[in-house]
C-alpha atoms as a PDB file:
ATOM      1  CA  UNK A   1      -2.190   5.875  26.524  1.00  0.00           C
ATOM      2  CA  UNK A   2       0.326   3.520  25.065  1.00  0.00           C
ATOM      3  CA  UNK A   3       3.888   4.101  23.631  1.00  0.00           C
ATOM      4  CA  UNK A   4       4.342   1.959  20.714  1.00  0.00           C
ATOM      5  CA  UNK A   5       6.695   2.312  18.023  1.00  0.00           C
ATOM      6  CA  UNK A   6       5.803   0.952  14.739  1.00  0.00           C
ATOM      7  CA  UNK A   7       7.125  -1.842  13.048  1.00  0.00           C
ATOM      8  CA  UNK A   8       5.357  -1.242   9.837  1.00  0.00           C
ATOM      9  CA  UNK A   9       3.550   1.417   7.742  1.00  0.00           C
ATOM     10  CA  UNK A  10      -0.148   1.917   9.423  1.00  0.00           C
ATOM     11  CA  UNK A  11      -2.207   4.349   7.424  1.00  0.00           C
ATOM     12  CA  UNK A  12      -3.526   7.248   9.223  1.00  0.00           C
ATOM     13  CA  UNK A  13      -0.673   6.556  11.885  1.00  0.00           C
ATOM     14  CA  UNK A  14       2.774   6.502  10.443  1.00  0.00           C
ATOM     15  CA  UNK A  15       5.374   4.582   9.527  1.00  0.00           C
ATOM     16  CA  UNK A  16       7.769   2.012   9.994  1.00  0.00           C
ATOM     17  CA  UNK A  17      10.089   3.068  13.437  1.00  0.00           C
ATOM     18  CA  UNK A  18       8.008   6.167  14.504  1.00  0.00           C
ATOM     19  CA  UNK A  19       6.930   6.534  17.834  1.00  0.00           C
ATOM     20  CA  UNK A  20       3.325   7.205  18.666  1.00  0.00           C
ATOM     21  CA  UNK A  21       1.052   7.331  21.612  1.00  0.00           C
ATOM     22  CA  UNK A  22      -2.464   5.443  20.810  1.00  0.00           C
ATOM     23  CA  UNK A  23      -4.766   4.320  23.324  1.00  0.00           C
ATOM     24  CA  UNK A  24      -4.352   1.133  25.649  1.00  0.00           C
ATOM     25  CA  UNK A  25      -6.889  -0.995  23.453  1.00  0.00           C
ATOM     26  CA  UNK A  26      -5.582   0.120  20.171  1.00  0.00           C
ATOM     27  CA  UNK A  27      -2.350  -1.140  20.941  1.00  0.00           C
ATOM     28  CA  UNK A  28      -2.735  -4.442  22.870  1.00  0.00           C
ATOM     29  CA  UNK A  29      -5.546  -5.791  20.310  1.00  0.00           C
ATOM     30  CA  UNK A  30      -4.598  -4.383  16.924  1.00  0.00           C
ATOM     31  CA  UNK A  31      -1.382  -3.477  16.527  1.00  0.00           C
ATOM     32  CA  UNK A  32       1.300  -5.526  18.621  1.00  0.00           C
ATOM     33  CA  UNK A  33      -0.555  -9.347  17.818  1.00  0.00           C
ATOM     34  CA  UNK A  34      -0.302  -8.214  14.066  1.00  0.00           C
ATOM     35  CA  UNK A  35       2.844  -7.270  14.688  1.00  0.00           C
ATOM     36  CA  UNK A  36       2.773  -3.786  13.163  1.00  0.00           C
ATOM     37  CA  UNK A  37       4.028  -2.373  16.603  1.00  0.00           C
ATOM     38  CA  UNK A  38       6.223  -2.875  19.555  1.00  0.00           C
ATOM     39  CA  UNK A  39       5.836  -1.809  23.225  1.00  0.00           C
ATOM     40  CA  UNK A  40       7.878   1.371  23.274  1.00  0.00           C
ATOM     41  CA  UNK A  41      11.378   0.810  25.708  1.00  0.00           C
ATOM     42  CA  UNK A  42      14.683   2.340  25.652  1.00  0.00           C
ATOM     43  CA  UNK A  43      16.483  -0.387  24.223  1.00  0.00           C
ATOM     44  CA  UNK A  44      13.907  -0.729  21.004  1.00  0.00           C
ATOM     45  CA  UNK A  45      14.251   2.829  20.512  1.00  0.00           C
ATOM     46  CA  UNK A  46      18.131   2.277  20.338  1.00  0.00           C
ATOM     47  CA  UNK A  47      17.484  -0.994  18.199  1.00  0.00           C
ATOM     48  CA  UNK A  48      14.487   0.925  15.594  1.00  0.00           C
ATOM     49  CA  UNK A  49      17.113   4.018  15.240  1.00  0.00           C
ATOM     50  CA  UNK A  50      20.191   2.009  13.612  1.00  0.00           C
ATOM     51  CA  UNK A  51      17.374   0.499  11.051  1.00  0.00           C
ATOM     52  CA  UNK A  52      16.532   4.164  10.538  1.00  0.00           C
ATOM     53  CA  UNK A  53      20.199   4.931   9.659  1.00  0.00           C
ATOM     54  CA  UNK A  54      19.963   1.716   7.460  1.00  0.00           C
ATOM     55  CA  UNK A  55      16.614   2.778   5.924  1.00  0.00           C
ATOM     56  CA  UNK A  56      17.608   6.166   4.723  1.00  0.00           C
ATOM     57  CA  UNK A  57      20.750   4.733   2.938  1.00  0.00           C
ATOM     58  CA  UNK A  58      18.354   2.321   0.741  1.00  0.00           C
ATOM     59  CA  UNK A  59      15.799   4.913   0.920  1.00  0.00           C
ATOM     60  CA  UNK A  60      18.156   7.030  -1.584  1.00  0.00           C
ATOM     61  CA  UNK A  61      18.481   4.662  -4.284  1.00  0.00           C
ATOM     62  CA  UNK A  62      14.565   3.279  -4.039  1.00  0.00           C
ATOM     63  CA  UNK A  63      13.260   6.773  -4.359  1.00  0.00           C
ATOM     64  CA  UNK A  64      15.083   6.100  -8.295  1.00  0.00           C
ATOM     65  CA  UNK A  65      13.720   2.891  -8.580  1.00  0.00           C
ATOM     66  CA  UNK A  66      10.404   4.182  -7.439  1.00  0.00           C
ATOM     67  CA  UNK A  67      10.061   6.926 -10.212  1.00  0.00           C
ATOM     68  CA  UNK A  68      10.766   4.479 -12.652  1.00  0.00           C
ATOM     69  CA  UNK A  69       8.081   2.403 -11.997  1.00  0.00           C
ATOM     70  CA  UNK A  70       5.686   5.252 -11.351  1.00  0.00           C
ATOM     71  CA  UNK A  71       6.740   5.933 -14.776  1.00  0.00           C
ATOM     72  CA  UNK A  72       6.183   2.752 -16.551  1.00  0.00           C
ATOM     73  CA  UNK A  73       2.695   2.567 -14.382  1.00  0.00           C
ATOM     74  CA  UNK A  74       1.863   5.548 -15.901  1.00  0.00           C
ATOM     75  CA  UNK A  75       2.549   4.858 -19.478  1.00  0.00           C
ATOM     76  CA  UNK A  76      -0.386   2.692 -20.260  1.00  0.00           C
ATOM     77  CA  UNK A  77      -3.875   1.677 -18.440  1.00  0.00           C
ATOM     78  CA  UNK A  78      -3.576  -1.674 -16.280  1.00  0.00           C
ATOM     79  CA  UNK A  79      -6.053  -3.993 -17.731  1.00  0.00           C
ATOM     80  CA  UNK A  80      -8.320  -6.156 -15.450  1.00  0.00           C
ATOM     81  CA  UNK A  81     -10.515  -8.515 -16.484  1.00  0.00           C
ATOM     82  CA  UNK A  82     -13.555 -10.167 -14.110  1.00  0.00           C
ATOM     83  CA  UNK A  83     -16.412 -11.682 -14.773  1.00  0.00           C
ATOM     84  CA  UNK A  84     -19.644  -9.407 -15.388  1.00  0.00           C
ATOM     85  CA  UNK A  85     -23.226  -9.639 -15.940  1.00  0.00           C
ATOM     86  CA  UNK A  86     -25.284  -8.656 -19.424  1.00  0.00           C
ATOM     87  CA  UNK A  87     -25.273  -4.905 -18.236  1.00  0.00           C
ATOM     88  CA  UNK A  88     -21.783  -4.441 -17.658  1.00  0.00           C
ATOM     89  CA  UNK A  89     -22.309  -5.083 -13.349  1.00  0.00           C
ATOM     90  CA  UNK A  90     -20.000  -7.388 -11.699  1.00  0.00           C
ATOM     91  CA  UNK A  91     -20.367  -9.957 -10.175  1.00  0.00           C
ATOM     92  CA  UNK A  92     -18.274  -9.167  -6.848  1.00  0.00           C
ATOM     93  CA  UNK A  93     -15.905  -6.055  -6.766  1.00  0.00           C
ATOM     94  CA  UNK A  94     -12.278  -5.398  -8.326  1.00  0.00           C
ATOM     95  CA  UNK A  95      -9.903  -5.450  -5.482  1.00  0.00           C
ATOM     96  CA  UNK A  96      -6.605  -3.773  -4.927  1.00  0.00           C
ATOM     97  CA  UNK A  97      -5.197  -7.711  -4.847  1.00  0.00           C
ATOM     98  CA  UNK A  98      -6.581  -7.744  -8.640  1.00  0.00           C
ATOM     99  CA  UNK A  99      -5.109  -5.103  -9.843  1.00  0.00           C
ATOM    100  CA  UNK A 100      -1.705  -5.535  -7.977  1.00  0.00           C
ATOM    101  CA  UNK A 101      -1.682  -8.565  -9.922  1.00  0.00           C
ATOM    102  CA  UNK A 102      -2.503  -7.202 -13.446  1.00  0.00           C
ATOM    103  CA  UNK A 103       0.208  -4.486 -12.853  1.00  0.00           C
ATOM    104  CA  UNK A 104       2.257  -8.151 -12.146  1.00  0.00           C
ATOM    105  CA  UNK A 105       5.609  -7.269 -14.523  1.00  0.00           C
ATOM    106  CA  UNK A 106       5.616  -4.034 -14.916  1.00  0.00           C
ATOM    107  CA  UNK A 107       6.392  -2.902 -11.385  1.00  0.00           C
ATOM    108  CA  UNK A 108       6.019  -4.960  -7.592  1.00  0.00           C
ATOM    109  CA  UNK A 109       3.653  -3.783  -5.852  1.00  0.00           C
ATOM    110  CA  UNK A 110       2.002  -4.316  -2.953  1.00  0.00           C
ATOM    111  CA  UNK A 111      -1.680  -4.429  -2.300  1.00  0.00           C
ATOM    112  CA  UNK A 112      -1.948  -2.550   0.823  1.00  0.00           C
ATOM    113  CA  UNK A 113      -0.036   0.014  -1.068  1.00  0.00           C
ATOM    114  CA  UNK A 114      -2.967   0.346  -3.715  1.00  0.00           C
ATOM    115  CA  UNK A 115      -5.797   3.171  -3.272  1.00  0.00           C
ATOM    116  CA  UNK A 116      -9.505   2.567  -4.391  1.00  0.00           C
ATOM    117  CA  UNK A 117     -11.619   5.427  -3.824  1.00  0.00           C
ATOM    118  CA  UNK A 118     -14.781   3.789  -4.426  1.00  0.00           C
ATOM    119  CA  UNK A 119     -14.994   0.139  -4.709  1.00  0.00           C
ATOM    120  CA  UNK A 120     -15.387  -1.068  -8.465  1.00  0.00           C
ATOM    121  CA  UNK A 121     -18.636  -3.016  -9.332  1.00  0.00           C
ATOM    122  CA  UNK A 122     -18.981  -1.979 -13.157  1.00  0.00           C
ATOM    123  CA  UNK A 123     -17.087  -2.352 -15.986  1.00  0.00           C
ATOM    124  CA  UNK A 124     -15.427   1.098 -17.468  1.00  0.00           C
ATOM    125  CA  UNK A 125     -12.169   3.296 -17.023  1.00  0.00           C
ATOM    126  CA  UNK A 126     -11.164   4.149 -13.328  1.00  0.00           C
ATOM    127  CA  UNK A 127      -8.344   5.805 -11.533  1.00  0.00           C
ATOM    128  CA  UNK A 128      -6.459   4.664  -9.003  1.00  0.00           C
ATOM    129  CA  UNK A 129      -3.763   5.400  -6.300  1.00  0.00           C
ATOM    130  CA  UNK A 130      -0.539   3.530  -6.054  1.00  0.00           C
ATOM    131  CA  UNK A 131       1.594   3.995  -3.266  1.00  0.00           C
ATOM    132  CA  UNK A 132       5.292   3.451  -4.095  1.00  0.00           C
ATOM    133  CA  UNK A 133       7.328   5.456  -1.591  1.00  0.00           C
ATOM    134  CA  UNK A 134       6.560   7.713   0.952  1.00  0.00           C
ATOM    135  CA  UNK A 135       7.493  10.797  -1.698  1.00  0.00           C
ATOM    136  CA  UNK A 136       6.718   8.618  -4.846  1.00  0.00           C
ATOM    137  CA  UNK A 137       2.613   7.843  -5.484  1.00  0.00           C
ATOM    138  CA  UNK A 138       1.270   6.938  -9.056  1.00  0.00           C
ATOM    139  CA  UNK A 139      -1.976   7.680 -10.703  1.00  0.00           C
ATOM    140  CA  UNK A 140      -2.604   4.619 -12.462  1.00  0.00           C
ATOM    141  CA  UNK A 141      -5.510   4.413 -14.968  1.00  0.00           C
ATOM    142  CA  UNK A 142      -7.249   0.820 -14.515  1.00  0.00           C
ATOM    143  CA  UNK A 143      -9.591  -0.715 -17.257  1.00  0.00           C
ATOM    144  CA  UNK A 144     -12.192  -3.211 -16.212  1.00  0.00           C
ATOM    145  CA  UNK A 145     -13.271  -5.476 -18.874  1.00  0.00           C
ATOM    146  CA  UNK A 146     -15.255  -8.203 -19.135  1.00  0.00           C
ATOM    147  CA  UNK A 147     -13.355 -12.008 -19.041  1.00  0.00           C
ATOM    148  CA  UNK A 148     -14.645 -14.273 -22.016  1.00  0.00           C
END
């Protein structure tokens, strides 16, 4: 088992200066060449806990600014159009990249912070999960039409 300690958020792992064990493989392949990790030492662990300290003080005022966008997420269905066939299938799927990009100006978000249960590949009314702080997630209502 390797130490690591995480430079990033990794689902299903944790986040961004936690320290986990993961397997030799896991950690040598995946996550320090995509730079979501570090090899665990003394002197990161010293180095990741003063961005901690750092975090938490912007952590307070983005947990606001958070809630306000999961508000104004809320307020109205995001919109998507894509091309589709006669019977309302599409051609492809709607991606979390799509619909970060139809929220566009209403809040910034991130695509890897956007939730698709299933994938979409027909037109209709579907909900989604948005990410926007670790105690902050929206429910956001997206609407799949078809482009003219």
């Amino acid at each position: 088992m390797a130490k690591v300690i995480l430079t990033h958020e990794v689902s299903g792992l944790g986040i961004a200066g936690d320290v986990v064990d993961v397997k030799d493989g896991y950690a040598r392949n995946y996550l320090v060449p995509r730079k979501l990790a570090t090899p665990w030492s003394a002197g990161a662990e010293k180095q990741i806990e003063g961005l901690r300290k750092a975090q938490r003080a912007k952590e307070i005022a983005s947990i606001e600014g958070a809630q306000a966008a999961r508000d104004a997420l809320q307020a109205s269905p995001v919109v998507v159009s894509v091309k589709a066939g006669e019977s309302g299938r599409l051609f492809g799927a709607v991606s979390p990249a799509d619909i970060a990009d139809a929220i566009g100006d209403r809040a910034k978000v991130d695509k890897r912070r956007i939730h698709v249960a299933q994938p979409i590949k027909a037109l209709g009314e579907y909900e989604v999960k948005v990410s926007l702080h670790s105690d902050v997630a929206a429910k956001v209502t997206v609407q799949v039409v078809a482009a003219k």
